[in-house]
Protein backbone atom coordinates (compact mmCIF):
# COMPACT_ATOMS: atom_id res chain seq x y z
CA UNK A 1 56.99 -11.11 39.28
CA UNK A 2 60.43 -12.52 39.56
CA UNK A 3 59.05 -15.54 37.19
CA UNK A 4 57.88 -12.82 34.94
CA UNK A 5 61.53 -11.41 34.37
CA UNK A 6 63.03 -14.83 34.31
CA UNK A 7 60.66 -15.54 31.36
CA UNK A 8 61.72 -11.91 29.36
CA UNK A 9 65.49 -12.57 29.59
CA UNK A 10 64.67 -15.60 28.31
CA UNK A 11 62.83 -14.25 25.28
CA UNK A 12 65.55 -11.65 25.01
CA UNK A 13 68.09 -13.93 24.93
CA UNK A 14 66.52 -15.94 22.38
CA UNK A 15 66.15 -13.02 20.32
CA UNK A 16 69.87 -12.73 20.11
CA UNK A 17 70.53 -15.88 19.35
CA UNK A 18 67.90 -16.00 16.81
CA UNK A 19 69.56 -12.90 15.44
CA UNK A 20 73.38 -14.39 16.07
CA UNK A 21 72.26 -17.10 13.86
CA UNK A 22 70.70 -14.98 10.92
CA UNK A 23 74.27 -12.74 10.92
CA UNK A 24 76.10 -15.76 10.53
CA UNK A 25 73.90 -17.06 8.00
CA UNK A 26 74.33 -14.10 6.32
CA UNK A 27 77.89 -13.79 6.46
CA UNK A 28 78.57 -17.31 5.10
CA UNK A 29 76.58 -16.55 2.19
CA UNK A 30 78.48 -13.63 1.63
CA UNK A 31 81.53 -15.61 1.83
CA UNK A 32 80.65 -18.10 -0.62
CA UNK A 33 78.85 -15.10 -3.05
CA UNK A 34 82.58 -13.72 -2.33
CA UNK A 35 84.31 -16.97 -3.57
CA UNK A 36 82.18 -17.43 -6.24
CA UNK A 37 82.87 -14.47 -7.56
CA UNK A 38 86.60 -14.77 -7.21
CA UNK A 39 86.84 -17.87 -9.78
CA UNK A 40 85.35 -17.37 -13.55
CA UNK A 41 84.78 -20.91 -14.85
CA UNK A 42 86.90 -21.44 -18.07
CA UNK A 43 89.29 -18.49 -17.18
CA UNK A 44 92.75 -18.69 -15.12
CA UNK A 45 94.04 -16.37 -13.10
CA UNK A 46 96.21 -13.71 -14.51
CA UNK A 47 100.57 -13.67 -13.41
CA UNK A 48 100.54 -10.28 -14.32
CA UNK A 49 98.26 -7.55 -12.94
CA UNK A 50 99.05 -3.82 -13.82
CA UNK A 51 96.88 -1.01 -11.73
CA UNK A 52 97.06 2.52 -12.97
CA UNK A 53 95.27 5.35 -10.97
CA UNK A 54 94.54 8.68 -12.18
CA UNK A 55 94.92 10.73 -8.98
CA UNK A 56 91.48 12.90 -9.14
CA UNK A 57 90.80 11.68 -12.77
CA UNK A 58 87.03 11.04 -13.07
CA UNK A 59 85.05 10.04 -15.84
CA UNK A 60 85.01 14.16 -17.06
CA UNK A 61 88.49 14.93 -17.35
CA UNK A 62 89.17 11.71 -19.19
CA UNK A 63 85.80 12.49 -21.96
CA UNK A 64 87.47 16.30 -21.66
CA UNK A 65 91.00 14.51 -23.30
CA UNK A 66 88.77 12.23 -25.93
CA UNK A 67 87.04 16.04 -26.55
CA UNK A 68 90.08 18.30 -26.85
CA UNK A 69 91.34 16.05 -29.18
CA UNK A 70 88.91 15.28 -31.29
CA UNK A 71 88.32 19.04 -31.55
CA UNK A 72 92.66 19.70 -32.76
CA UNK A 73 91.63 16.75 -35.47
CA UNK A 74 88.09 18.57 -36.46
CA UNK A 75 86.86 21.75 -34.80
CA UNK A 76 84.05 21.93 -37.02
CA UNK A 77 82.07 18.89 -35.70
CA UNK A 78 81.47 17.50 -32.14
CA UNK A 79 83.67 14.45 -32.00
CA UNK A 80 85.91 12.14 -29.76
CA UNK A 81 89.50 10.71 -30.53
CA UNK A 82 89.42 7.94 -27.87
CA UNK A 83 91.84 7.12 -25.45
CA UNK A 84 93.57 3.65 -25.23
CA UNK A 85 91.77 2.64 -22.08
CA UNK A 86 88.18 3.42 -23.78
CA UNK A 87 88.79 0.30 -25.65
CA UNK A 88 88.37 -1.92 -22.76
CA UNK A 89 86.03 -4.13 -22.69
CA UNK A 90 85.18 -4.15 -19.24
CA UNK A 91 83.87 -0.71 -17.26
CA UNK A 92 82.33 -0.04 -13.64
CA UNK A 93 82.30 2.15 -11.05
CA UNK A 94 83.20 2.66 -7.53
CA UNK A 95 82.60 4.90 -4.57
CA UNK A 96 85.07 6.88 -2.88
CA UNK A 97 84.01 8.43 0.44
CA UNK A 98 85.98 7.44 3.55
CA UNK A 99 85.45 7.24 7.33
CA UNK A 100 85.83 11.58 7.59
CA UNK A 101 84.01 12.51 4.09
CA UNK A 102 82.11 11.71 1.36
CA UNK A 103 84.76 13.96 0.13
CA UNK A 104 87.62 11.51 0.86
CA UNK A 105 91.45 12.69 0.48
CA UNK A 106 94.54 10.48 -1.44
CA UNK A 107 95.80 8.84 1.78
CA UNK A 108 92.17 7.25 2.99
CA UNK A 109 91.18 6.36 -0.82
CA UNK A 110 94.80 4.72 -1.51
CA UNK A 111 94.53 2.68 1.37
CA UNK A 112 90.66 1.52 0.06
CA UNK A 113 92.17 0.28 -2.90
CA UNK A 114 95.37 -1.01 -1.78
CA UNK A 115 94.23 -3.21 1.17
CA UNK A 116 90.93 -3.06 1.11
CA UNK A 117 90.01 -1.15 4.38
CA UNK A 118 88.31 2.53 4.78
CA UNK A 119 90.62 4.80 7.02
CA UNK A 120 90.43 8.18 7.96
CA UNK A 121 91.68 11.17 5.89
CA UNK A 122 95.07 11.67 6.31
CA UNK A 123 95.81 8.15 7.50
CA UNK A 124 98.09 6.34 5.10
CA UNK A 125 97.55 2.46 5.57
CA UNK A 126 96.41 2.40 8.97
CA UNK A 127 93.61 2.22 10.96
CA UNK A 128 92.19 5.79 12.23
CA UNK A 129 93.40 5.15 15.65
CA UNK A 130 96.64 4.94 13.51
CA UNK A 131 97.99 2.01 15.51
CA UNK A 132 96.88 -0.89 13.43
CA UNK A 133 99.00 -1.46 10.02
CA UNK A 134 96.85 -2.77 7.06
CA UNK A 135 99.02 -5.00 4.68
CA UNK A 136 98.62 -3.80 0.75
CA UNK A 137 98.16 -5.92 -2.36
CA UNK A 138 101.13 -4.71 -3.38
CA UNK A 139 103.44 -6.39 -0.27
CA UNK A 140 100.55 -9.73 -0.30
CA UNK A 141 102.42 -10.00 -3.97
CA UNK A 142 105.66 -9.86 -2.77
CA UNK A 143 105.21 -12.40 -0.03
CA UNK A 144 103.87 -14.28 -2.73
CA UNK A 145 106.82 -14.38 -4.22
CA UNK A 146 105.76 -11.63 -7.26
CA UNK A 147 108.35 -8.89 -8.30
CA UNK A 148 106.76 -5.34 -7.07
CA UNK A 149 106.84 -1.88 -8.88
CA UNK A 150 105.61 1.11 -7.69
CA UNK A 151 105.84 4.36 -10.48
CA UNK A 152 104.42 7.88 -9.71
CA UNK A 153 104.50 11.29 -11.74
CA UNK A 154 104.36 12.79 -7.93
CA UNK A 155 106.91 12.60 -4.80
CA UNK A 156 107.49 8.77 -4.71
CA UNK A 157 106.48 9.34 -0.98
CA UNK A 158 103.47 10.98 -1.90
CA UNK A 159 99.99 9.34 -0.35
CA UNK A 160 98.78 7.23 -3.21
CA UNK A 161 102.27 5.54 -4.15
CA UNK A 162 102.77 5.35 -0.29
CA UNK A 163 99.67 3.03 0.93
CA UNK A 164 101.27 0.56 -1.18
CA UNK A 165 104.71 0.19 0.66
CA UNK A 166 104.58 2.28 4.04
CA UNK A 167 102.28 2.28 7.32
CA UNK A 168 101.96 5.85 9.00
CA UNK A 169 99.39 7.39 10.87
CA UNK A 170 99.76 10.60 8.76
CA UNK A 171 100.52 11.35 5.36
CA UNK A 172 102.49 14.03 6.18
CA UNK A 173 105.76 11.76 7.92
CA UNK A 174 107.32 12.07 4.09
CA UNK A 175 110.68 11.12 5.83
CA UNK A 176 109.44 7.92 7.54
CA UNK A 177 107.86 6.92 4.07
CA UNK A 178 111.27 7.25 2.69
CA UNK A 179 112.87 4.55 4.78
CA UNK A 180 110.12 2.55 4.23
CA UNK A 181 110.41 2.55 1.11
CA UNK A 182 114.06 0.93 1.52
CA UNK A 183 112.88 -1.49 3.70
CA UNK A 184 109.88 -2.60 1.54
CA UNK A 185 112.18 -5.40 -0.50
CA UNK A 186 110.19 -3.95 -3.62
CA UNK A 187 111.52 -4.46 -7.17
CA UNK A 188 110.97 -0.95 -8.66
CA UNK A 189 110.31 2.03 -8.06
CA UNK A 190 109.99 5.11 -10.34
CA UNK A 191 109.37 8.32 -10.86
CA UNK A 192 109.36 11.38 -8.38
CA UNK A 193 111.97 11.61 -5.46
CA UNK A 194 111.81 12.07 -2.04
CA UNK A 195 109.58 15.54 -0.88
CA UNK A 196 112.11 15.39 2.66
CA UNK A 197 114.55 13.29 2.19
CA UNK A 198 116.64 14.67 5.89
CA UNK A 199 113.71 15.13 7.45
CA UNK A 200 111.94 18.20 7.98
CA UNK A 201 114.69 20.18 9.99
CA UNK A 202 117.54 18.01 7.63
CA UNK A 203 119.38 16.35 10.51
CA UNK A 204 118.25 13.01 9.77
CA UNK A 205 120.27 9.79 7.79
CA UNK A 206 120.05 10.72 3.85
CA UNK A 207 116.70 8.20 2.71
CA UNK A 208 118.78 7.73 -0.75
CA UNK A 209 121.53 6.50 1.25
CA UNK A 210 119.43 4.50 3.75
CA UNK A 211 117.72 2.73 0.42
CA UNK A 212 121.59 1.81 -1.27
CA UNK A 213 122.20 0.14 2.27
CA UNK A 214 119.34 -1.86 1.40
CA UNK A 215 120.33 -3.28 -1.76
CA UNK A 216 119.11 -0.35 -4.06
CA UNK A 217 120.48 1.18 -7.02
CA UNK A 218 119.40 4.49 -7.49
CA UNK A 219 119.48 5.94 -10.61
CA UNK A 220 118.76 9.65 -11.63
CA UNK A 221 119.43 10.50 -14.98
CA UNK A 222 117.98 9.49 -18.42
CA UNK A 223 121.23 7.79 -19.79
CA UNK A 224 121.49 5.39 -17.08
CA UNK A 225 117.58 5.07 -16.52
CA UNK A 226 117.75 3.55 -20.53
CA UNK A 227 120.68 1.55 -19.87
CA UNK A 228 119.14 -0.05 -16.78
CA UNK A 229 118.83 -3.84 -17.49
CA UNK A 230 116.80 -6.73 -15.73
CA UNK A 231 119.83 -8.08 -13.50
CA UNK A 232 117.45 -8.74 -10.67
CA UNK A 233 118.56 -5.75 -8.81
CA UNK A 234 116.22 -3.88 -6.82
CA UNK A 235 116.07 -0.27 -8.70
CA UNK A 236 114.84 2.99 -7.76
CA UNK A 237 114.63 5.61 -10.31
CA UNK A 238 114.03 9.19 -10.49
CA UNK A 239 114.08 12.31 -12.52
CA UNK A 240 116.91 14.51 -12.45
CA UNK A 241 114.96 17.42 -13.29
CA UNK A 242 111.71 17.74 -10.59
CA UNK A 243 110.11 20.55 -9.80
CA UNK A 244 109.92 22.11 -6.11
CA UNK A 245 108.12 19.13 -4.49
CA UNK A 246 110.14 16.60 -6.03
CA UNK A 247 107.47 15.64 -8.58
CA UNK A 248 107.63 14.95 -12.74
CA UNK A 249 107.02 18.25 -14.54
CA UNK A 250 102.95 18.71 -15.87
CA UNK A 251 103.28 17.02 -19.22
CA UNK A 252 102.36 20.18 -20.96
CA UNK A 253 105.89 21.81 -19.45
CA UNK A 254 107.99 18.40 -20.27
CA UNK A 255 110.81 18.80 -22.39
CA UNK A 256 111.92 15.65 -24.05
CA UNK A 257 114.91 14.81 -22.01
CA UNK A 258 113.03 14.16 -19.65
CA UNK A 259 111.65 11.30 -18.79
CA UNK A 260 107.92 10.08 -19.16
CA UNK A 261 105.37 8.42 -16.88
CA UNK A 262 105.26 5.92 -20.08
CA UNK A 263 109.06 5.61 -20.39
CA UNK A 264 108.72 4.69 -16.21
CA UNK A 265 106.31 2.34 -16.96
CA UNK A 266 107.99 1.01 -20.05
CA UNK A 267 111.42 0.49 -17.93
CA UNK A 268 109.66 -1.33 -15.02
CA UNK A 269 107.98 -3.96 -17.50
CA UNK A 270 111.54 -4.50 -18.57
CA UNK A 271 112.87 -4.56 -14.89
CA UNK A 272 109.62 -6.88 -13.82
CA UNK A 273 109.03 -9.45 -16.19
CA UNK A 274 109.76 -12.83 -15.08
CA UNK A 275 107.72 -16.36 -14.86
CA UNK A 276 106.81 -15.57 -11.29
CA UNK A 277 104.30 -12.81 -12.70
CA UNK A 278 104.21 -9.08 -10.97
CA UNK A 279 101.62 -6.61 -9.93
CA UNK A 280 102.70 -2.82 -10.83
CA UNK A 281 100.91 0.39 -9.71
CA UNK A 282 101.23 3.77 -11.95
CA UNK A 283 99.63 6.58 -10.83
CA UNK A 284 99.05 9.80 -12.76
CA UNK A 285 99.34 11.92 -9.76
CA UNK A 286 99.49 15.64 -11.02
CA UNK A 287 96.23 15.10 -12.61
CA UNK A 288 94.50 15.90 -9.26
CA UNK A 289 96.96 18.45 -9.12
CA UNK A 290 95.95 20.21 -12.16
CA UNK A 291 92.44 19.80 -11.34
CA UNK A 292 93.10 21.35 -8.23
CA UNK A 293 93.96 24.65 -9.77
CA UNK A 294 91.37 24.24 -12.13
CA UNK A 295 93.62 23.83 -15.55
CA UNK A 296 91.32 22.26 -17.78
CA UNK A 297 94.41 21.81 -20.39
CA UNK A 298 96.76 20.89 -18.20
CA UNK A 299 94.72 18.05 -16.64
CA UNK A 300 94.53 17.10 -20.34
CA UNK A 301 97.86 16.37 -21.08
CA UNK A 302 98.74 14.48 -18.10
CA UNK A 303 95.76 12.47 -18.45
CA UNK A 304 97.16 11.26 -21.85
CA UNK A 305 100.38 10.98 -20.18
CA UNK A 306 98.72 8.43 -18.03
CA UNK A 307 96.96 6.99 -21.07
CA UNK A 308 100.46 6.91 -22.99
CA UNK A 309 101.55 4.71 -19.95
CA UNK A 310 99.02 2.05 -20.22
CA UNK A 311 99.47 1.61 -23.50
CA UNK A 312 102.95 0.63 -22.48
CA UNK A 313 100.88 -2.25 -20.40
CA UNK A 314 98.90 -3.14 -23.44
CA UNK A 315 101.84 -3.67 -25.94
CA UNK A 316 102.98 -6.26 -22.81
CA UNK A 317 99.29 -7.81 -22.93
CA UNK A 318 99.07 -8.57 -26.25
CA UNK A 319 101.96 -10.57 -25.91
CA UNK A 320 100.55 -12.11 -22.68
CA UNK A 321 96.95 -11.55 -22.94
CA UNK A 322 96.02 -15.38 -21.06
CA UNK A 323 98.58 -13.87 -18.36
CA UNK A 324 97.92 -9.91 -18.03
CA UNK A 325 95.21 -8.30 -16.73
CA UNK A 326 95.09 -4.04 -16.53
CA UNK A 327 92.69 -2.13 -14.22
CA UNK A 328 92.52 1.52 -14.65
CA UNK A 329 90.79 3.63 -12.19
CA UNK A 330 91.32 6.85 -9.87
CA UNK A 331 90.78 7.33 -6.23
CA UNK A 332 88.58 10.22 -6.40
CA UNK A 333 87.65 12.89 -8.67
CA UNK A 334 88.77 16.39 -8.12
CA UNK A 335 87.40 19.93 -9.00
CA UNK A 336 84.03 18.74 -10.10
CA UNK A 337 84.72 19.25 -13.57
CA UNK A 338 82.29 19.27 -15.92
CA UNK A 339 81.32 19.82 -20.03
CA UNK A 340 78.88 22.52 -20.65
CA UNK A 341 78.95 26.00 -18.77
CA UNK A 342 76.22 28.71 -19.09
CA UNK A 343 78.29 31.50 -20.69
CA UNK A 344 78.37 29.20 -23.57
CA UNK A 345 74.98 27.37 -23.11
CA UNK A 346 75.00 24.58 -25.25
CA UNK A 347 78.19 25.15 -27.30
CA UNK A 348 81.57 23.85 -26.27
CA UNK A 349 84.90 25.29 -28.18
CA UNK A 350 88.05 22.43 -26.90
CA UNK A 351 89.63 23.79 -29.67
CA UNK A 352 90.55 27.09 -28.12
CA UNK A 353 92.33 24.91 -25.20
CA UNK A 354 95.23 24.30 -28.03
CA UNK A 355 96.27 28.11 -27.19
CA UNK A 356 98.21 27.19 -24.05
CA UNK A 357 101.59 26.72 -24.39
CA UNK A 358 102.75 26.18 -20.30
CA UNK A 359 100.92 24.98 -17.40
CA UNK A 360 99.30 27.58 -14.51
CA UNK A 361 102.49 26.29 -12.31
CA UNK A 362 104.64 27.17 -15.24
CA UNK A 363 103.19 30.92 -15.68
CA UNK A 364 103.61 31.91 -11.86
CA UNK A 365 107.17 30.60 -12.43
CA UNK A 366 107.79 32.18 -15.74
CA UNK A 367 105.86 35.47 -15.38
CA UNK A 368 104.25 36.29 -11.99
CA UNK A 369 107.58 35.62 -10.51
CA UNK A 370 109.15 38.56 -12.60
CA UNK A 371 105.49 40.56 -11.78
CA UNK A 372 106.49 40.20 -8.13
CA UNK A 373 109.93 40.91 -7.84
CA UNK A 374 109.03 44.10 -9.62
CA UNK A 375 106.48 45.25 -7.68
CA UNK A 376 103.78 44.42 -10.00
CA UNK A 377 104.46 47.27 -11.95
CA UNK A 378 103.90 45.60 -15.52
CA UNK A 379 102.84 47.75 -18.42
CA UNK A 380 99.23 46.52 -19.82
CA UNK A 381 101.21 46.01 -23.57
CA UNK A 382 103.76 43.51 -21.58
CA UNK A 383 100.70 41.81 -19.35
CA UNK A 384 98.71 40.96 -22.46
CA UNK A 385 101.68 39.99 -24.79
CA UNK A 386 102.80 37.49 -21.70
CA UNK A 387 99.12 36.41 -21.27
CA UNK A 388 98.94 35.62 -25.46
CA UNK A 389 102.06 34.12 -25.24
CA UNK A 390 101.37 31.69 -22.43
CA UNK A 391 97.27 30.89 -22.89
CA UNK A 392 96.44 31.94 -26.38
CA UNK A 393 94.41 34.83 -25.11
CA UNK A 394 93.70 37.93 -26.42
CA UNK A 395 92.73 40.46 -23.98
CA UNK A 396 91.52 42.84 -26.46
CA UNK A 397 88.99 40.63 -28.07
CA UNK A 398 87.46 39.44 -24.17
CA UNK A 399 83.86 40.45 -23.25
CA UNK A 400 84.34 43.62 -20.96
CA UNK A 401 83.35 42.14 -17.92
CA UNK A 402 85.90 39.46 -18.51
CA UNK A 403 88.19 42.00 -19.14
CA UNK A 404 86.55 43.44 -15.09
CA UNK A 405 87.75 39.82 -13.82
CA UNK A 406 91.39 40.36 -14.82
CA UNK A 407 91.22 43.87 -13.34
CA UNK A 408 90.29 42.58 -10.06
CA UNK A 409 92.42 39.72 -10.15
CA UNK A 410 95.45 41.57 -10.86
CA UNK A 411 94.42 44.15 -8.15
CA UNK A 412 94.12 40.55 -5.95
CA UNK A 413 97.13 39.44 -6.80
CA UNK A 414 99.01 42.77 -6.02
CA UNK A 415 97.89 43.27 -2.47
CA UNK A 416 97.86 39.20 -1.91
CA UNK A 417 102.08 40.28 -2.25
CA UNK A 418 101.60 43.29 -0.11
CA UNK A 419 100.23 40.64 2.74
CA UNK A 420 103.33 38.44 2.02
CA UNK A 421 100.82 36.22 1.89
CA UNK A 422 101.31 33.64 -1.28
CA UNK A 423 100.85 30.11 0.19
CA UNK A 424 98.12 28.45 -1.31
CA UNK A 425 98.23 25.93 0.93
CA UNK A 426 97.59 28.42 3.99
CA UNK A 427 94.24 30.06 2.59
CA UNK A 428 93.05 26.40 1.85
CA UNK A 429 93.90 25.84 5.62
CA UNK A 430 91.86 28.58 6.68
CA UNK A 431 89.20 27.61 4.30
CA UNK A 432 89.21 24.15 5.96
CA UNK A 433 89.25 25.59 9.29
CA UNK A 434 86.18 27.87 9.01
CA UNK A 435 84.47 24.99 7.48
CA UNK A 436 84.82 23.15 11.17
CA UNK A 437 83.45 26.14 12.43
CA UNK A 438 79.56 25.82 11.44
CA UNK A 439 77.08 28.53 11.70
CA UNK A 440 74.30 27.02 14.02
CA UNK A 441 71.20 27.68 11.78
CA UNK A 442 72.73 27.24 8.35
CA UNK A 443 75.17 24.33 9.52
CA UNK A 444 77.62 25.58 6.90
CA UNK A 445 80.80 28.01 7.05
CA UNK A 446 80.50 31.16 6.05
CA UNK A 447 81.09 31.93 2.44
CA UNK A 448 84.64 33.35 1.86
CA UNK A 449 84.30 34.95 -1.56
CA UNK A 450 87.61 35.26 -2.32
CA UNK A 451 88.28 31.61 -1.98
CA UNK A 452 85.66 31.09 -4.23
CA UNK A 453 87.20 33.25 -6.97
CA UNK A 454 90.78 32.04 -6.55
CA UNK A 455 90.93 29.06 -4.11
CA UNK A 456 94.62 30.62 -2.65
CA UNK A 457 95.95 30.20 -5.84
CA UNK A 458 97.55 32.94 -7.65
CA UNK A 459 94.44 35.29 -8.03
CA UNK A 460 95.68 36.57 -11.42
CA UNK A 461 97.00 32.95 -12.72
CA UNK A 462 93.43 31.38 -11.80
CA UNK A 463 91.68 33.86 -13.41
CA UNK A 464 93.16 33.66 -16.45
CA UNK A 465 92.78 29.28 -16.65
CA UNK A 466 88.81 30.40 -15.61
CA UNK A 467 88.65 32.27 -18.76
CA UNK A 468 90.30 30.15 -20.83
CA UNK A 469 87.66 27.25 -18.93
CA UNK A 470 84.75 28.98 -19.73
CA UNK A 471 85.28 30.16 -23.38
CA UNK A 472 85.99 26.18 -24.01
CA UNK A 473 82.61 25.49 -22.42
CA UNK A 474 84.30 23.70 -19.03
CA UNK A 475 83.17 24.59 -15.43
CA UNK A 476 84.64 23.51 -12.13
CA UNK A 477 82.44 23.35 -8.53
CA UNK A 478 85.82 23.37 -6.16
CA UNK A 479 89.40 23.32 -5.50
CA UNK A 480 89.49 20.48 -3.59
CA UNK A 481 88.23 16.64 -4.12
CA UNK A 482 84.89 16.05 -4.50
CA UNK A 483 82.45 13.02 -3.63
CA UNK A 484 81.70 11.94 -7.18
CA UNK A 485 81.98 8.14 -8.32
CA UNK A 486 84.78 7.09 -10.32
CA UNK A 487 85.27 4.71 -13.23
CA UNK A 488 86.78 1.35 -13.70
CA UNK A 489 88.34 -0.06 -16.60
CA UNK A 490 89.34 -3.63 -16.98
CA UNK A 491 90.90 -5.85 -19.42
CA UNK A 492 92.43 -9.38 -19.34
CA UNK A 493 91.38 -12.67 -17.14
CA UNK A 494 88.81 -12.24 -14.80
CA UNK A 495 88.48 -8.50 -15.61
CA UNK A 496 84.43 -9.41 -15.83
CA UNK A 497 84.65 -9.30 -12.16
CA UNK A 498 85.11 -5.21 -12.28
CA UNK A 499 82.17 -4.69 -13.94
CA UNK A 500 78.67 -3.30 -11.75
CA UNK A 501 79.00 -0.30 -9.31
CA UNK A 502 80.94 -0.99 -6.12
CA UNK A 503 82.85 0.44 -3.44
CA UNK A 504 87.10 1.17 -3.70
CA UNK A 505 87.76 -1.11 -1.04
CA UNK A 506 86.18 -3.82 -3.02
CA UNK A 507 89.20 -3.45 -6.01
CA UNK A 508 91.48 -4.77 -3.25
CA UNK A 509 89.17 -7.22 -2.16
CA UNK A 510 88.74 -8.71 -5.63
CA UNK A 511 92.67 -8.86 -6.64
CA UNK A 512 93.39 -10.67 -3.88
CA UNK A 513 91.26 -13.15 -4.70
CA UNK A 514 92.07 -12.75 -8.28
CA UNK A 515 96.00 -13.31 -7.74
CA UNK A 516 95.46 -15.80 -4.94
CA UNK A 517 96.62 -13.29 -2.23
């Protein structure tokens, strides 16, 4: 008996090692595969790498830009007025999900692409124990003795621009990103300010001040932005004008003195450029948060403000194109936007999106502020005049039971006040947390309907943008991110290598072999 278990472990153990040997078999081929891919034959490695993510900008919202505008240049026949980055040569597409969901947040997705490694929702650049650091392209560049720039339309301390200079087990320590961001020895940053610059209860060291100690100037108006000049100071610079969480106005509420995602991007070529070569990340951030709120024209215009921005990159690569290579992705896709929606069957109408004349943000300011202070007592002559005004609709020529779904909305939107109860943020919390609570035979939350009609946001406001969706022929599935693929565009040396479906990790994985990282 006892020679009988002597002889199993023995045939166990060489089991594993048969099996130890096959894994590491395995993983050197996928080494060398890994290598070999790294290298084209012929082609040599680009000095010069721009990355530009469209925060929740999949493939829809960008064909929804190339549609709305082809429809302004020719309503009477389907057609497409491309954008810039359609004209790369080079497309793929990547997954998104991360260690919590297929339906992954900004924090978790901006650390796949930055560094390469899946993380938790939430967790900005760290492991989900939130103890282990994970280094970023971005600082592997810097080492490497590359100038750095980091531009975002959002909070410069926001998730996505984050991952690229900070470590920190949540998202949500905006003032520890902040002096991070000073001590990151970057070359540029630009953009949106600090969300919490004192800290949340303001009794800690200014972050502006803490960055000038460490060799920054800061610049925050457009005079001195232009007259910024490549002295090989480090440079952080910001809007003057930001709305309430310290982000770029939507481009559709932009006025012209202020300045654009493509003048940042424009500026930090000028800062960057040197014979050392530089990597530079632009995100279009308030794209997701457009799509968010479901504001199918508002997600247009800053998705041509991001487009606007890399054609900034490709005036640089046509002077440089041996040196330069552009990748231009997002890190997840968000509302689950689509072209076609049932009201309309087959027909889509982009051209009525030209009505608009503000965002959704823009009407609660401009309008449903007043609405509120008063009471909501608003005549039905001043509601649809403001409603023309800001959207291009006209009430009077709706379907009735469109008309129904302004009636109830506004009704909504009256006793939401009554409840003092006008955070978006806190009926998307309590949508999150019933969603943890799962019925046992469904293995779903239960339905909230009133989340589904107005997703916490201003139940009038989101109404109105759901009209003015539908009779364009656009649907949305959600508020929130969603689990769809997202594309890939590539141009320059080795962009070949960004072609094929693949995961987000694996655009970290292939620029640092790419730029030798």
């Amino acid at each position: 008996m006892m020679a009988g278990l002597k002889t199993n472990n023995l045939c166990r153990l060489a089991y594993y090692f048969v099996w130890a040997l096959v894994l590491f078999a395995i993983s050197i081929e996928m080494a060398q595969a890994q290598n070999q891919v790294a290298t084209e034959p012929g082609r040599k490695n680009p000095i010069y790498v721009f990355l530009f993510i469209g925060d929740g900008m999949g493939m829809t919202q960008r064909y929804s830009a190339e549609s709305y505008l082809g429809a302004i240049k020719n309503p009477s026949n389907p057609n497409l007025v491309k954008l810039a980055t359609s004209g790369f040569p080079v497309l793929g597409m990547c997954t998104t999900y991360d260690l919590t969901s297929i339906c992954p947040d900004s924090a978790s997705t901006g650390t796949a692409i930055a560094s390469g490694h899946k993380t938790t929702s939430g967790t900005l650049a760290m492991d989900p124990t939130g103890k282990i650091p994970y280094k970023s392209i971005a600082t592997m560049a810097k080492e490497k003795g590359m100038k750095v720039g980091i531009v975002s339309s959002v909070s410069i301390d926001h998730a996505t621009p984050a991952v690229f200079y900070a470590n920190q087990p949540t998202r949500s320590n905006h003032y520890d990103i902040a002096i991070q961001l000073g001590k990151s020895g970057f070359d540029y940053f630009g953009g949106g300010g600090f969300l919490s610059p004192t800290g949340s209860n303001n009794d800690k060291p200014d972050a502006y001040e803490a960055a000038k100690k460490n060799g920054y100037v800061i610049v925050n108006n457009k005079n001195d932005f232009q007259a910024l000049k490549p002295t090989g100071n480090k440079v952080y610079a910001y809007e003057a004008a930001l709305d309430s969480q310290k982000a770029l106005y939507y481009d559709i509420d932009r006025s012209s003195d202020m300045i654009s995602l493509a003048e940042f991007t424009k500026k930090g070529i000028e800062l960057l450029d040197n014979p050392n070569g530089f990597f530079m990340m632009v995100e279009g951030g308030k794209i997701d948060w457009t799509n968010h709120a479901n504001d199918a024209r508002t997600s247009i215009n800053d998705t041509i403000a991001l487009d606007n921005a890399v054609r900034e990159a490709i005036t640089f690569y046509n002077q440089h194109q041996d040196d330069t290579l552009i990748i231009v992705t997002a890190d997840h896709e968000t509302g689950g936007m689509t072209i076609g929606w049932a009201g309309t069957r087959y027909v889509t109408f982009y051209q009525t999106l030209g009505g608009p004349t503000m965002s959704f943000d823009a009407f609660n300011t401009t309008y449903v502020a007043g609405y509120r202070k008063n009471g909501w007592k608003v005549t039905d002559q001043q509601l649809m005049a403001d409603i023309r005004k800001a959207f291009g609709l006209d009430v009077d020529k709706l379907d009735a039971w469109q008309v129904k779904m302004i009636q109830d909305a506004l009704a909504a939107s009256k006793a939401k006040a009554e409840s003092k109860d006008t955070s978006r943020d806190r009926s998307a919390n309590k949508a999150k947390s019933a969603a943890t609570d799962k019925d046992a035979d469904s293995h779903r939350a239960p339905i909230d309907q009133t989340y589904v009609l107005y997703g916490g946001y201003e139940p009038l406001t989101v109404t109105l943008i759901h009209i003015l969706n539908n009779n364009a022929g656009i649907g949305w599935t959600s508020y929130s991110h969603t689990g769809l693929p997202v594309p890939v565009f590539a141009r320059g040396p080795q962009s070949n290598q960004f072609s094929g479906f693949y995961d987000d990790t694996d655009i970290a994985k292939k620029l640092i072999n790419i730029m030798g990282l």
